[in-house]
Protein backbone atom coordinates (compact mmCIF):
# COMPACT_ATOMS: atom_id res chain seq x y z
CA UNK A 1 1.55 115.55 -7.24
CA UNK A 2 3.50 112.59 -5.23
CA UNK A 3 6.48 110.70 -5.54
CA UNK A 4 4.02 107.61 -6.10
CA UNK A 5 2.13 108.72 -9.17
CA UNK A 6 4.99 109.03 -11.44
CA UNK A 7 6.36 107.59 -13.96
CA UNK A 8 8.88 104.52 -13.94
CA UNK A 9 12.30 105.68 -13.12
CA UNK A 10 14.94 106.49 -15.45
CA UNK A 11 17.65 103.65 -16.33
CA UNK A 12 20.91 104.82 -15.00
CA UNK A 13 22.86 105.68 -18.20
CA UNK A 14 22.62 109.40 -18.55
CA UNK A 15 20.53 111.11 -22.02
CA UNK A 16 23.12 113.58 -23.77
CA UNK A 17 20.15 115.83 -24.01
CA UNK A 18 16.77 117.16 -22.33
CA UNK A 19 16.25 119.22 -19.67
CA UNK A 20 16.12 118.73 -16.13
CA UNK A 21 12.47 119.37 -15.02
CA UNK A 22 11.93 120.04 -11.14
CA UNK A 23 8.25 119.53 -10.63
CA UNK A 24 5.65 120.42 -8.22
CA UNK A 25 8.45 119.56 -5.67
CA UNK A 26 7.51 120.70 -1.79
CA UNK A 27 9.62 119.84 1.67
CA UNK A 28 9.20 120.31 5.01
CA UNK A 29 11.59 120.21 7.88
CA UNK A 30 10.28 120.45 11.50
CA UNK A 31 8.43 124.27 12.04
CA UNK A 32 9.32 124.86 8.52
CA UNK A 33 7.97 124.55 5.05
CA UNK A 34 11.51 124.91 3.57
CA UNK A 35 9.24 124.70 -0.27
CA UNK A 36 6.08 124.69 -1.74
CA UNK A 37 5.04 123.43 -5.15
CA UNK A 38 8.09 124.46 -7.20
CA UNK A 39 8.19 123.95 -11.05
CA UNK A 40 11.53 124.36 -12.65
CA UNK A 41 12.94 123.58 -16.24
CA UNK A 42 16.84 123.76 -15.63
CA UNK A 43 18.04 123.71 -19.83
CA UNK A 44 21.41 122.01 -21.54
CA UNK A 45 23.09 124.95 -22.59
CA UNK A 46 22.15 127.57 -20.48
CA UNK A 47 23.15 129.53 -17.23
CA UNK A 48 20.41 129.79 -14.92
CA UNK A 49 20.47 131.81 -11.75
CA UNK A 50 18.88 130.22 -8.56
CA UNK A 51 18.29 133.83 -5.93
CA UNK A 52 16.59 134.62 -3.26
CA UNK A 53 17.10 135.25 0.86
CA UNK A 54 18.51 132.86 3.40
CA UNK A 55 15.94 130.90 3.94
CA UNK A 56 13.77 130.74 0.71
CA UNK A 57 14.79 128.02 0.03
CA UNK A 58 18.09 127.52 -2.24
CA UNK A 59 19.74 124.81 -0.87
CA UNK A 60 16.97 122.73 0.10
CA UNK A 61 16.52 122.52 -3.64
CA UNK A 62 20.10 121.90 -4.66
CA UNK A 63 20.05 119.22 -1.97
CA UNK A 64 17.02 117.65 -3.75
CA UNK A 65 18.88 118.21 -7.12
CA UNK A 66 22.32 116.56 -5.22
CA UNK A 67 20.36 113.50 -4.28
CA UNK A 68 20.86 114.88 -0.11
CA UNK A 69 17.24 115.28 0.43
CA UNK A 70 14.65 113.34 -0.77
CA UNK A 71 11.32 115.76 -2.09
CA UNK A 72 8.04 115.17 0.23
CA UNK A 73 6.28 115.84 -2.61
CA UNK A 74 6.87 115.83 -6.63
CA UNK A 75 9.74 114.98 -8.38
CA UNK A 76 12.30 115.15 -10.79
CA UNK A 77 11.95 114.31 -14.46
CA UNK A 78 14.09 114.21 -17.92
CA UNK A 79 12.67 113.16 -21.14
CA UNK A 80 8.53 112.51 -19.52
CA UNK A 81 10.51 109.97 -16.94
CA UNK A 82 11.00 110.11 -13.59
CA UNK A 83 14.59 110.67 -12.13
CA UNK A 84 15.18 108.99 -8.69
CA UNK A 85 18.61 109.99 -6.68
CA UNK A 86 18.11 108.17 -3.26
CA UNK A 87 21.78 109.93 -2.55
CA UNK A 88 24.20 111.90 -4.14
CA UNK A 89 26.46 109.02 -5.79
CA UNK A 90 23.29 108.39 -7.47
CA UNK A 91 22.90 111.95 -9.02
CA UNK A 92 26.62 111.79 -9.50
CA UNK A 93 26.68 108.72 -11.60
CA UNK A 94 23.69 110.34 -13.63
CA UNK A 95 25.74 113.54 -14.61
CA UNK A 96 24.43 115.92 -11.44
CA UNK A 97 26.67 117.50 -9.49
CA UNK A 98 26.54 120.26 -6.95
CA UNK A 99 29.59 122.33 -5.66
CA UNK A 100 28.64 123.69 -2.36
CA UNK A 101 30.04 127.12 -0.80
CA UNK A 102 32.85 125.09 0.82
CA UNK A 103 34.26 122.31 -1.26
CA UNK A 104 34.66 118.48 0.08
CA UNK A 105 38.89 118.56 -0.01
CA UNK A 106 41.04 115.28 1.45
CA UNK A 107 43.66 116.80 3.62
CA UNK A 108 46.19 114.88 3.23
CA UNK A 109 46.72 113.58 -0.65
CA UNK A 110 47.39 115.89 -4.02
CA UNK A 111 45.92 117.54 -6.23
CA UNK A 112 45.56 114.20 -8.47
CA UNK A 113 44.52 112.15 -6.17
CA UNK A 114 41.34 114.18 -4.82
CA UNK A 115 39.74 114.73 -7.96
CA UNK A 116 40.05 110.90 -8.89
CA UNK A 117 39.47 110.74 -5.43
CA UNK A 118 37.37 106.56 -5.29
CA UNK A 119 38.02 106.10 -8.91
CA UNK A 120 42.04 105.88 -8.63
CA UNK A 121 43.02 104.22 -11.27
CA UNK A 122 45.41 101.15 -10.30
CA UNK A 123 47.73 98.92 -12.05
CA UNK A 124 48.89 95.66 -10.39
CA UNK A 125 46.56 96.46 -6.79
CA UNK A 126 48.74 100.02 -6.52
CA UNK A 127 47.69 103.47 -7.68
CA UNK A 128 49.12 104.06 -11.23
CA UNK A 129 50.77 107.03 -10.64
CA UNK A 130 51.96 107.81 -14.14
CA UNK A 131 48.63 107.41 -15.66
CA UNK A 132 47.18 109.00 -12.76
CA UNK A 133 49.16 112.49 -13.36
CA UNK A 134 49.32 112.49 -17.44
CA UNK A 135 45.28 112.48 -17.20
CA UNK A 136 45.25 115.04 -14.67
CA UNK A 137 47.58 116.80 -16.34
CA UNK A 138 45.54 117.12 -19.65
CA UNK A 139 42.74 117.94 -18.20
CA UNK A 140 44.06 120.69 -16.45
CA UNK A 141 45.80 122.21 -19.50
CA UNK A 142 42.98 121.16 -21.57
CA UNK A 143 41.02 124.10 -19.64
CA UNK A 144 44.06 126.31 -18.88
CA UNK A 145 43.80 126.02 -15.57
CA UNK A 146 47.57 123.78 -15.21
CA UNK A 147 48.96 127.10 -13.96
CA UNK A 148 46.21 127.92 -11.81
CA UNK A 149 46.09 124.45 -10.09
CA UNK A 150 49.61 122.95 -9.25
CA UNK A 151 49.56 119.06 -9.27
CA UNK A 152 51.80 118.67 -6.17
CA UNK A 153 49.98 121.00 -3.52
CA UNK A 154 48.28 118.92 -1.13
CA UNK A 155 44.35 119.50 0.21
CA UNK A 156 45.28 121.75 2.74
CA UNK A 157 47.62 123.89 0.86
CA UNK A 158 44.69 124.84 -1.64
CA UNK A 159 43.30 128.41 -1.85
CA UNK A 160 39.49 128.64 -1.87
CA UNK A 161 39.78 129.02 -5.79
CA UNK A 162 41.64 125.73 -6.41
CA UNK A 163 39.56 124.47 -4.05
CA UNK A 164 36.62 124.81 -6.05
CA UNK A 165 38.59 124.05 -9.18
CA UNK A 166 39.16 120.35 -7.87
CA UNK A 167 35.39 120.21 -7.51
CA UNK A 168 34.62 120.88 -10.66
CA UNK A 169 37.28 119.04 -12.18
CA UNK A 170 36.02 115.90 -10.71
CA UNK A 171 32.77 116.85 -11.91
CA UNK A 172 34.16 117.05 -15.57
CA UNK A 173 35.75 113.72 -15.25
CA UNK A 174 32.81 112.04 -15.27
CA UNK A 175 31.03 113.53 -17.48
CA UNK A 176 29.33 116.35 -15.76
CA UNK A 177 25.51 116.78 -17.49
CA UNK A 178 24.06 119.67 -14.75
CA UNK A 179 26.28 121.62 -12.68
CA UNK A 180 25.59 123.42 -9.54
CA UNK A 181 27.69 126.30 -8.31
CA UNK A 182 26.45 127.44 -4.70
CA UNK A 183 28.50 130.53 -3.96
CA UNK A 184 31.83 130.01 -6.07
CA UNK A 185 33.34 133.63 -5.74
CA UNK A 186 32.54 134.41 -2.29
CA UNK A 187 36.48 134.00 -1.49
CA UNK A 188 37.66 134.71 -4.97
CA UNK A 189 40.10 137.72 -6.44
CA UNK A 190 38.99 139.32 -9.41
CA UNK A 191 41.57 137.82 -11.36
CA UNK A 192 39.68 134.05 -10.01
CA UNK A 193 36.23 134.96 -10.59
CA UNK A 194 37.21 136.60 -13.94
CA UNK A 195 38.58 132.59 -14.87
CA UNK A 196 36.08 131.05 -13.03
CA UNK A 197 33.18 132.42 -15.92
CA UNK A 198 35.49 131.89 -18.54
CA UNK A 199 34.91 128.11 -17.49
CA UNK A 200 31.40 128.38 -16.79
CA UNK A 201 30.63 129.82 -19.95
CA UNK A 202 33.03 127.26 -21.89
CA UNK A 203 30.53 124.19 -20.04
CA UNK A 204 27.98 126.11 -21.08
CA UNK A 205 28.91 126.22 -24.99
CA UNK A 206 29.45 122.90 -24.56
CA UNK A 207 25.99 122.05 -23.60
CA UNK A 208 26.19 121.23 -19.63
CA UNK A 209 23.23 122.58 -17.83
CA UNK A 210 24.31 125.08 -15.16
CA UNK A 211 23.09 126.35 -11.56
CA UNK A 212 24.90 129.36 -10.51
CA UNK A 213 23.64 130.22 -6.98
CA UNK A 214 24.97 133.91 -6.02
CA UNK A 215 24.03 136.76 -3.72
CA UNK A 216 25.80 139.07 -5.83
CA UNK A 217 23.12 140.67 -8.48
CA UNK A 218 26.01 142.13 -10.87
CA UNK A 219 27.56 139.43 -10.87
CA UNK A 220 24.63 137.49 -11.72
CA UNK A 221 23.11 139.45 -14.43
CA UNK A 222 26.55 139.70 -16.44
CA UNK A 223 26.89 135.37 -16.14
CA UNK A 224 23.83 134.04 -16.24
CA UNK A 225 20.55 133.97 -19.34
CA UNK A 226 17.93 133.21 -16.66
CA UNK A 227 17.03 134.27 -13.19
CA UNK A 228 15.02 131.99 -10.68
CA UNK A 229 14.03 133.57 -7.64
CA UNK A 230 12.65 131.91 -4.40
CA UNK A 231 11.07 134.08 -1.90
CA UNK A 232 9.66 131.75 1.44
CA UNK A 233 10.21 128.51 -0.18
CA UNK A 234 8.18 129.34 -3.06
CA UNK A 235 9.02 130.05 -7.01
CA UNK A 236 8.16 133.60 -7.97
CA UNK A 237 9.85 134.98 -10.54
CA UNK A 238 11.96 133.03 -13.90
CA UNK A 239 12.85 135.73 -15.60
CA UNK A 240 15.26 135.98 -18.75
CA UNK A 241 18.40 137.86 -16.93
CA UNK A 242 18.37 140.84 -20.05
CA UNK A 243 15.06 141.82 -19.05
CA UNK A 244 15.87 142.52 -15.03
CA UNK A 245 17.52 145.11 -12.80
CA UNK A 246 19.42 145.32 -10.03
CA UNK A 247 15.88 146.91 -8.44
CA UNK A 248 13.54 144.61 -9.66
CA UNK A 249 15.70 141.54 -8.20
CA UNK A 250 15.58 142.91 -4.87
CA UNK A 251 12.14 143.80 -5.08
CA UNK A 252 10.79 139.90 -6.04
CA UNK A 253 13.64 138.76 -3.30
CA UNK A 254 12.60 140.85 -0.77
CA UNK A 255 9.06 142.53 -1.59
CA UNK A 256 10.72 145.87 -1.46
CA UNK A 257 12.30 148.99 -2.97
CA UNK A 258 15.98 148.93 -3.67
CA UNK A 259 15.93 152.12 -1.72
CA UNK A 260 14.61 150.97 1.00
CA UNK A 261 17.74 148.77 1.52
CA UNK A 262 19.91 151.40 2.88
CA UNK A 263 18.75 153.75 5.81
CA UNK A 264 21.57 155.74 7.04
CA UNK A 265 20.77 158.21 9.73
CA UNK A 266 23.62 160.04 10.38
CA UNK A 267 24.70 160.84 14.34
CA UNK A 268 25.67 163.72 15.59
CA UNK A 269 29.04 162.36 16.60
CA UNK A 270 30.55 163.35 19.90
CA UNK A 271 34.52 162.91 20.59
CA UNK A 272 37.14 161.02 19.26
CA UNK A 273 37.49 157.37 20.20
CA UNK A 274 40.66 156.20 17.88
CA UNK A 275 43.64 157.68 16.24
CA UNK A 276 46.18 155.71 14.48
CA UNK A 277 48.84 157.80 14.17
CA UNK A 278 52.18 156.71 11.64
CA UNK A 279 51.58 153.08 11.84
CA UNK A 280 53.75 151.15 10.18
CA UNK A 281 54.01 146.99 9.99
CA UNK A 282 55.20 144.42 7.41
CA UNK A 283 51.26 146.07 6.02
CA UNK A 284 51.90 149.27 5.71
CA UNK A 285 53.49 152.60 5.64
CA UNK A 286 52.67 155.95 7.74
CA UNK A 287 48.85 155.13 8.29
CA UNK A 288 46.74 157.86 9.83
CA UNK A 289 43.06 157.94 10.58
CA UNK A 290 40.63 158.52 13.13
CA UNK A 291 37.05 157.75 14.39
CA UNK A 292 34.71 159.64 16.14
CA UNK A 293 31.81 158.58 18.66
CA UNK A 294 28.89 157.90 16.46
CA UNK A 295 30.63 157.75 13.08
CA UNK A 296 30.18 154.79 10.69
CA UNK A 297 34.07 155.51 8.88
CA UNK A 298 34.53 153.32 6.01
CA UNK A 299 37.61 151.74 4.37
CA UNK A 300 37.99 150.91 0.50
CA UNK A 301 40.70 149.61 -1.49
CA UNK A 302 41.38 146.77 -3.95
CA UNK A 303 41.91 143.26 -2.59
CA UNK A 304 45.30 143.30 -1.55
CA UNK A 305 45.31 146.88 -0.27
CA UNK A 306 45.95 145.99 3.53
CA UNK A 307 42.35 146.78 4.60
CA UNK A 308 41.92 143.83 6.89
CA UNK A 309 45.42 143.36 8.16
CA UNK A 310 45.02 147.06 9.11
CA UNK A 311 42.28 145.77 11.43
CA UNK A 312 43.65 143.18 12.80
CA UNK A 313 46.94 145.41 14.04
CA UNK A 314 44.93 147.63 15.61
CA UNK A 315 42.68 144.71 17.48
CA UNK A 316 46.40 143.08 18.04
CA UNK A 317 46.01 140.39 16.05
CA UNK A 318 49.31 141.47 13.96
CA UNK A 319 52.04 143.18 15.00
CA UNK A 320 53.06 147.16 14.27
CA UNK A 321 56.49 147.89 14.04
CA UNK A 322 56.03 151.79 15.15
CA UNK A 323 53.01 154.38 15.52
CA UNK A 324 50.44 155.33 17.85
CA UNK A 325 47.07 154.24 18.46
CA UNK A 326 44.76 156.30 20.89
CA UNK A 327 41.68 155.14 22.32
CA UNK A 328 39.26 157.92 24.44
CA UNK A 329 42.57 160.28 24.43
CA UNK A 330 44.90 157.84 25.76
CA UNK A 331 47.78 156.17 23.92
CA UNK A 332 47.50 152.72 24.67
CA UNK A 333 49.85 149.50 23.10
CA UNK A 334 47.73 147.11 22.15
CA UNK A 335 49.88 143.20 21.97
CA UNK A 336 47.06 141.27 21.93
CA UNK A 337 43.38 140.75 21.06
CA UNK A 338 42.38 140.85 24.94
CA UNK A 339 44.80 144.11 25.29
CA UNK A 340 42.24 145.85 22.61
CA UNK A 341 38.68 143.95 24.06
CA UNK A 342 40.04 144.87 27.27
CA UNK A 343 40.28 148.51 26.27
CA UNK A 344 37.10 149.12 24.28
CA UNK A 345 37.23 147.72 20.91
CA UNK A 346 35.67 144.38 19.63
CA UNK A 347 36.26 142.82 15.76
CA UNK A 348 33.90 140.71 14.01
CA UNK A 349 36.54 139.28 10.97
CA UNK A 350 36.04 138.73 7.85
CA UNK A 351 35.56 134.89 7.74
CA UNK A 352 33.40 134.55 10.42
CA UNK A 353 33.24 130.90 10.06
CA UNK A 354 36.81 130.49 10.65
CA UNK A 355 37.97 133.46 12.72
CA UNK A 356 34.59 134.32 14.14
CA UNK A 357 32.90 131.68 15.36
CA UNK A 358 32.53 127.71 17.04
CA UNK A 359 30.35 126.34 14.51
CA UNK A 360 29.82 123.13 16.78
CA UNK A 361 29.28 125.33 20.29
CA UNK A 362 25.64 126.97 20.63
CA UNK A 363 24.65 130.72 20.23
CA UNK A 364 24.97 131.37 24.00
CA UNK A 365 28.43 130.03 24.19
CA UNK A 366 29.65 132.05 21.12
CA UNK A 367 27.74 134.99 21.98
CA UNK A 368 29.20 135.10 25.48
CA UNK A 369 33.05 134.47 24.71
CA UNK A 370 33.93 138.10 24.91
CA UNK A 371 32.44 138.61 28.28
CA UNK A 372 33.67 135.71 30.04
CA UNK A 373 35.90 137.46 32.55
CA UNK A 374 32.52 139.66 33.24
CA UNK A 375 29.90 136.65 34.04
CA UNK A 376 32.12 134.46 36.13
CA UNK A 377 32.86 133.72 39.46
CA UNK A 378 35.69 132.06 41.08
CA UNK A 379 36.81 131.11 37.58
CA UNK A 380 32.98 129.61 37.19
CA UNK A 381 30.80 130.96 34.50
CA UNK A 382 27.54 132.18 36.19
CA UNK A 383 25.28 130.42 33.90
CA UNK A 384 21.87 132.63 34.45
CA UNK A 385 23.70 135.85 34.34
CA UNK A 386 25.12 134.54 30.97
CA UNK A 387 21.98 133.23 29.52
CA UNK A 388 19.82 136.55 30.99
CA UNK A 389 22.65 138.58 28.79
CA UNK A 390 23.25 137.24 25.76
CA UNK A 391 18.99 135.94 25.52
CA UNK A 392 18.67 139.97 25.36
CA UNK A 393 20.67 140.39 22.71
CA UNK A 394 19.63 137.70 20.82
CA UNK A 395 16.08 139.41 20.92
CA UNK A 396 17.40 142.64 20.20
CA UNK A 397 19.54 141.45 17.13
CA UNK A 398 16.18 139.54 15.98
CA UNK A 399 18.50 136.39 15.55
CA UNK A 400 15.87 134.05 13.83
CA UNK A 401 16.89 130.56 16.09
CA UNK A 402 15.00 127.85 18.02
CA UNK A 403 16.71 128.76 20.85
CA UNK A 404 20.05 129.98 22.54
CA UNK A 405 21.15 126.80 22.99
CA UNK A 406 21.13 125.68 19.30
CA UNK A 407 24.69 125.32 17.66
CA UNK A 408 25.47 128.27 15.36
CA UNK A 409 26.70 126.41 12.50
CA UNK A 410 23.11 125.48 11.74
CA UNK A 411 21.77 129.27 11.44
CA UNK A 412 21.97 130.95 8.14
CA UNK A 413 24.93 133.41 7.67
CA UNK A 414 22.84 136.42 8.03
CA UNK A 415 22.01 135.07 11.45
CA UNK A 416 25.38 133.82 12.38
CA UNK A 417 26.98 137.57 11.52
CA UNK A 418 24.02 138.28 14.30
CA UNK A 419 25.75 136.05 16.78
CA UNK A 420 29.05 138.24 16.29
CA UNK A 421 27.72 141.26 16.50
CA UNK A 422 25.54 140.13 20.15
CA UNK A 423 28.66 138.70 21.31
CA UNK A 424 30.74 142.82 21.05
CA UNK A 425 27.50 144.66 22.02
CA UNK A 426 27.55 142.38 24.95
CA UNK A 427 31.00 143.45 25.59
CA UNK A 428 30.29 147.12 25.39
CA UNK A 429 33.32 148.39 23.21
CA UNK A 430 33.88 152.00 22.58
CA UNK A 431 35.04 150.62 18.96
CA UNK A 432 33.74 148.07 16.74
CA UNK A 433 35.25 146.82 13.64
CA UNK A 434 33.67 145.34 10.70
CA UNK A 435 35.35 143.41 8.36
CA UNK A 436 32.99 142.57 5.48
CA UNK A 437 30.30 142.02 7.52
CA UNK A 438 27.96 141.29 4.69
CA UNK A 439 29.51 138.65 2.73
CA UNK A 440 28.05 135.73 1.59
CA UNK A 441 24.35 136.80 2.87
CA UNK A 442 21.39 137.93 0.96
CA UNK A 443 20.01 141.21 0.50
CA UNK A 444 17.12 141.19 3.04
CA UNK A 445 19.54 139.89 6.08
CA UNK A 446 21.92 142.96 4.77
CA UNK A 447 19.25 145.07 5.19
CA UNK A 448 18.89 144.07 8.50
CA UNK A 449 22.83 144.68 9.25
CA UNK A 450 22.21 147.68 7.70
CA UNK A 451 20.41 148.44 10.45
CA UNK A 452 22.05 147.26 13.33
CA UNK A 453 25.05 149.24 12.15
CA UNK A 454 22.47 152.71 11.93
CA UNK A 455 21.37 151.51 15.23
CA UNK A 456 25.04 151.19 16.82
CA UNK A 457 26.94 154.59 15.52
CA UNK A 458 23.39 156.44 16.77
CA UNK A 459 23.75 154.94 20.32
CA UNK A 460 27.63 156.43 20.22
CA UNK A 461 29.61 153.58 18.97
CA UNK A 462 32.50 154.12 16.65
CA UNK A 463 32.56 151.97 13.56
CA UNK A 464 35.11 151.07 11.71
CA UNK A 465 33.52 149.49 8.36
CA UNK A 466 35.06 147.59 5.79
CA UNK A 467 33.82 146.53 2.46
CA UNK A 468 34.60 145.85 -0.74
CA UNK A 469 30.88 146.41 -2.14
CA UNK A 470 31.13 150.57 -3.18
CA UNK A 471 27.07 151.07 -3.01
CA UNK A 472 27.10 150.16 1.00
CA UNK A 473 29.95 152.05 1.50
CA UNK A 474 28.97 154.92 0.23
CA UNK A 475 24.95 154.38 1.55
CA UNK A 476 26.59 153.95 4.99
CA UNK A 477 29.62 155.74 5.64
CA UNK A 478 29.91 159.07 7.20
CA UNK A 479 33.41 159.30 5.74
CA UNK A 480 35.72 157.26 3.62
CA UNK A 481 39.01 156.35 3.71
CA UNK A 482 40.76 154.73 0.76
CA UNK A 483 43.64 152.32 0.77
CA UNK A 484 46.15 150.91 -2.14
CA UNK A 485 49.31 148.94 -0.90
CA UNK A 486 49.28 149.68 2.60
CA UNK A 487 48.90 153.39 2.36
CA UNK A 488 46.40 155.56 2.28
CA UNK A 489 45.79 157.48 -0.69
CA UNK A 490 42.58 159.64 0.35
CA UNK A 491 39.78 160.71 2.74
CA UNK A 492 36.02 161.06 1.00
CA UNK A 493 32.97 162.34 2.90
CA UNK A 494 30.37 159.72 2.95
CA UNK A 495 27.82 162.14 1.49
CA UNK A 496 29.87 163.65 -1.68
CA UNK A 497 31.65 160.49 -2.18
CA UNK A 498 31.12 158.65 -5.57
CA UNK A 499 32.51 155.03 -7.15
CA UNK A 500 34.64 157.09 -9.36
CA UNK A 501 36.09 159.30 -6.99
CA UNK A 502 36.99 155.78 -4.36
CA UNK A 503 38.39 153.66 -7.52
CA UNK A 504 40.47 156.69 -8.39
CA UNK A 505 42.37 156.39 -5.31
CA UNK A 506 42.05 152.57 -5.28
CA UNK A 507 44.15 152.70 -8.35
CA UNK A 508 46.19 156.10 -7.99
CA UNK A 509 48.94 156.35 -9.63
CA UNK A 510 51.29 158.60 -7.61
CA UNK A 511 51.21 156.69 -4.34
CA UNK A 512 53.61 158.98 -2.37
CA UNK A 513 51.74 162.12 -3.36
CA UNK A 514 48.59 160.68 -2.63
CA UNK A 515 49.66 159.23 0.75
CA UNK A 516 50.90 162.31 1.78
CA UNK A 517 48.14 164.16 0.96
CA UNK A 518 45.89 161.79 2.86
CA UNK A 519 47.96 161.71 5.65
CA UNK A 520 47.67 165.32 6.51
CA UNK A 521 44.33 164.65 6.25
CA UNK A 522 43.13 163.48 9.48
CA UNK A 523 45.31 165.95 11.45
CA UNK A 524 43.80 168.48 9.92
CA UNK A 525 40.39 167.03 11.00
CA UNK A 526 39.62 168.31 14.10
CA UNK A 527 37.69 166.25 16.47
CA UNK A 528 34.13 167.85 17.36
C-alpha cells in the first residue's frame, strides 16, 4: 500500500482516543532496506515494547512515528484516517513525541526555560518569569519529581536523568497522546530508573500510549504489557510481555539459543601481567588484585562502588595517593594515560561516545589514535601504513561500515565499541580494560563482543572486565572480584560464582572484615 491511496489526512486537533496504527510501512536508505511491510497497533493505555538488534530497524520507525522520516511506503492512521507528520513539530502538535537516547538540552538557560523552551510565555514582549516558574513548579510537584529536578540548574548542569525528565516534561505540557522512550535508563541509577517507571506507568493509567525502546529484557518484561520485535527491518513477533522469556526474546531477536550467547573458552593463562598492590586514592582504600596473561578477571559492585574510577587510576586517568602497580614484573608509576598505553595497557571507557571516541572523525582516524607515535614519520602520519593497519582490524573485528573512511558517529553502537576495541588491538597492550563494554547495544552485537573478548584472553591478553550485568560476568569471567565503597570485599572463581554469592559482597555488611579478607586474597594467589 502507498502513501497515495489513503485516506484524507487527519485535521490537526488531536482525538482523546484510538490507537495509533502503523501500516504496511517500508523504507529504504541507500544499500539498505532499513523496513519492510510493518503493521503495528500502538494502544492508549498500554506499554508496548519496540526490541530487536542494531539495525532491525527501531529507530527508523520511531523516526517515522517523530515525523523525521517520511515512510516510502504505507502510512500512519488513527480512527480509519490517515495521519501525515511532514516533520516532527507536526507530530508534536498532534500529541507524538519521541525522547531519543540523548535528550535535545539548551546549554545555556534553566530548567524552566527548556521545557517551555518556543512556547515562553511573555507578558509585555518579556518572558513572564513568575508565571513561567509557578507552572513549572506545579508540574514538577504535580509528578514528584520537584526534588528530583531543581528549577535553577542550567542545561549543562543536568544529569542524564533530569535530562530526560525535561523531555518528557515538555512532552506533558502539551498534552502528550503517544510517547516514545528510546533508551531512557541506559545512564540511570537504580534509584532513577526505579522513578522513571513509576512515571511511565502513571502516563500509562492515564491513558497516553507508550513506546519503551530497551535492550535490557528484564527490564522490559517487568514495564511493559506488549513486546514488538524487529529482526532485519521486518515485524516478527507482538507478543503479550506475560507470555515471553528472557530465551524466547533472544531467540525471535537473534534466531538463536540464549545459550548460544555466551561462549567462554577458558585459556590456559601464562604469567602475571598486573598487580595493584595497596592502592589508595580519594576512590579507595588498600586495593589489591591481579591479572594473569589470558585471564578475562571481572569486577562487580553496585553503582557507586569505585569500579570505573579504579580503572581509570590504573590507566592514569586519576590520581593514587599511594600503592603499587606492576606490569610484566616491573613496578612502574603510571601519571598519565600515555605513561600506561606506553607501557602495555589500553582502556575502552565506559561512555564511549564521550570518552571513547570522535563521533565527527572517521573509523580510520579513531581507530588509529593510539598508534600515532607508531605510523608516523618526521611528525607525519604515514597514511598507507595507517590505513593497511587499522583496514585489518576493521576486517578482523567484522565492523559492519561502508568504508574506513566513514565517520563513526553514524555506525551503530555495537559497531562503534568495534572501533575501540581495533584502535587497543592495534596498539598491542599487554592489558586491556573494559569498562561496560556492552552498554546500550543489543544482544546479537554482545554476542559478537562476547567473542572478541574469548578471542583476546586466548591469544594472551589480560582483561580486565567490568560490568554491571551479573549473567556476563559470570558467563565470562575466569575470576571475580567484588567491590562496595572503594574496597574490595571478595574474590569469586568465575566457574563457582553465583548472583547471590556477588550481591552478597556487593552489599556486605562488615566492610573491614570483608576487605581484609579479600585483600589477602590475591597474595595468596600465586601466579602460574
Amino acid at each position: 500500500m502507498t502513501m497515495t491511496t489513503a485516506a484524507p489526512p487527519l485535521s490537526a486537533s488531536p482525538p482523546e482516543t484510538g490507537n495509533l496504527e502503523i501500516r504496511h510501512v517500508s523504507k529504504a536508505f541507500p544499500n539498505v532496506q532499513a523496513l519492510t511491510d510493518v503493521s503495528l497497533d500502538i494502544r492508549p493505555g498500554e506499554i508496548l515494547a519496540f526490541m530487536g538488534e542494531n539495525g532491525a530497524g527501531k529507530s527508523t520507525l520511531l523516526k517515522i512515528i517523530n515525523g523525521d522520516y517520511q515512510p516510502d511506503a504505507g502510512m500512519l492512521m488513527m480512527d480509519g484516517r490517515r495521519l501525515t507528520f511532514p516533520n516532527p513539530r507536526a507530530a508534536h502538535n498532534f500529541g507524538v513525541r519521541v525522547i531519543y537516547q540523548e535528550p535535545e538540552i539548551i546549554p545555556g538557560v534553566d530548567v524552566s526555560e527548556n521545557i517551555w523552551v518556543g512556547e515562553l510565555p511573555k507578558r509585555m514582549g518579556f518572558v513572564d518569569r513568575r508565571k513561567l516558574n509557578d507552572t513549572v513548579r506545579r508540574s514538577l510537584a504535580e509528578y514528584g519529581f520537584e526534588d528530583a529536578l531543581p528549577m535553577g540548574l542550567l542545561g549543562d548542569q543536568l544529569s542524564s536523568a533530569q535530562r530526560q525528565l525535561v523531555e518528557i516534561m515538555r512532552a506533558l505540557k502539551s498534552g502528550v497522546r503517544v510517547l516514545a522512550l528510546d533508551e531512557p535508563t541506559s545512564s540511570l541509577t537504580d534509584d532513577e530508573v526505579e522513578r522513571l517507571f513509576t512515571l511511565v506507568r502513571r502516563l500509562r493509567d492515564e491513558g497516553v500510549a507508550i513506546i519503551y525502546v530497551s535492550h535490557r529484557i528484564k527490564e522490559i518484561l517487568r514495564l511493559c504489557d506488549r513486546v514488538a520485535i524487529l529482526r532485519d527491518g521486518r515485524l516478527v513477533a507482538v507478543k503479550p510481555a506475560a507470555e515471553l522469556t528472557d530465551a524466547e526474546i533472544v531467540r525471535l531477536m537473534v534466531g538463536r539459543e540464549l545459550s548460544d550467547v555466551f561462549q567462554r573458552h577458558p585459556a590456559v593463562t601464562g604469567h602475571e601481567v598486573l598487580r595493584v598492590a595497596g592502592l589508595n586514592s580519594n576512590w579507595h582504600r588498600n586495593v589489591n588484585f591481579y591479572i594473569n596473561a589470558g585471564e578475562v578477571v571481572g569486577f562487580a559492585g553496585l553503582i557507586g562502588a569505585g569500579r570505573t574510577e579504579l580503572a581509570k587510576v590504573v590507566f592514569g586517568e586519576l590520581p593514587k595517593s599511594s600503592g603499587t602497580v606492576t606490569l610484566d614484573g616491573r613496578d612502574v608509576n603510571v601519571r598519565r594515560p600515555d605513561d600506561a598505553i606506553a607501557k602495555g595497557v589500553g582502556f575502552a571507557p565506559e561512555d564511549r561516545k564521550r570518552e571513547g571516541l570522535v563521533l565527527i572523525r572517521s573509523v580510520l582516524e579513531n581507530a588509529s589514535l593510539a598508534i600515532l607515535p607508531r605510523i608516523s614519520r618526521f611528525h607525519f602520519v604515514r597514511r598507507g601504513l595507517e590505513r593497511a593497519i587499522v583496514t585489518g582490524y576493521v576486517s578482523k573485528l567484522r565492523v559492519r561500515t561502508p568504508s574506513v573512511d566513514q565517520e563513526v558517529g553514524k555506525l551503530s553502537g555495537g559497531n562503534q565499541q568495534k572501533v575501540v576495541l581495533a584502535r587497543w588491538l592495534a596498539a598491542k597492550p599487554k592489558v586491556l580494560i573494559l569498562d561496560e563494554p556492552t552498554r546500550g547495544i543489543d544482544v546479537g552485537a554482545k554476542a559478537e563482543i562476547y567473542r572478541l573478548i574469548d578471542d583476546l584472553a586466548n591469544e594472551g591478553l589480560g582483561i580486565m572486565f567490568i560490568s554491571s550485568e551479573l549473567p556476563e560476568l559470570l558467563g565470562l569471567a575466569d575470576r571475580i572480584y567484588v567491590m562496595q565503597n572503594g574496597r574490595i570485599t571478595g574474590e569469586l572463581p568465575g566457574a563457582s560464582a553465583t548472583e547471590e554469592a556477588v550481591l552478597a559482597l556487593a552489599m556486605a555488611d562488615n566492610l573491614s572484615q570483608a576487605s581484609s579478607g579479600a585483600a589477602s586474597t590475591p597474595a595468596e594467589g600465586s601466579t602460574k
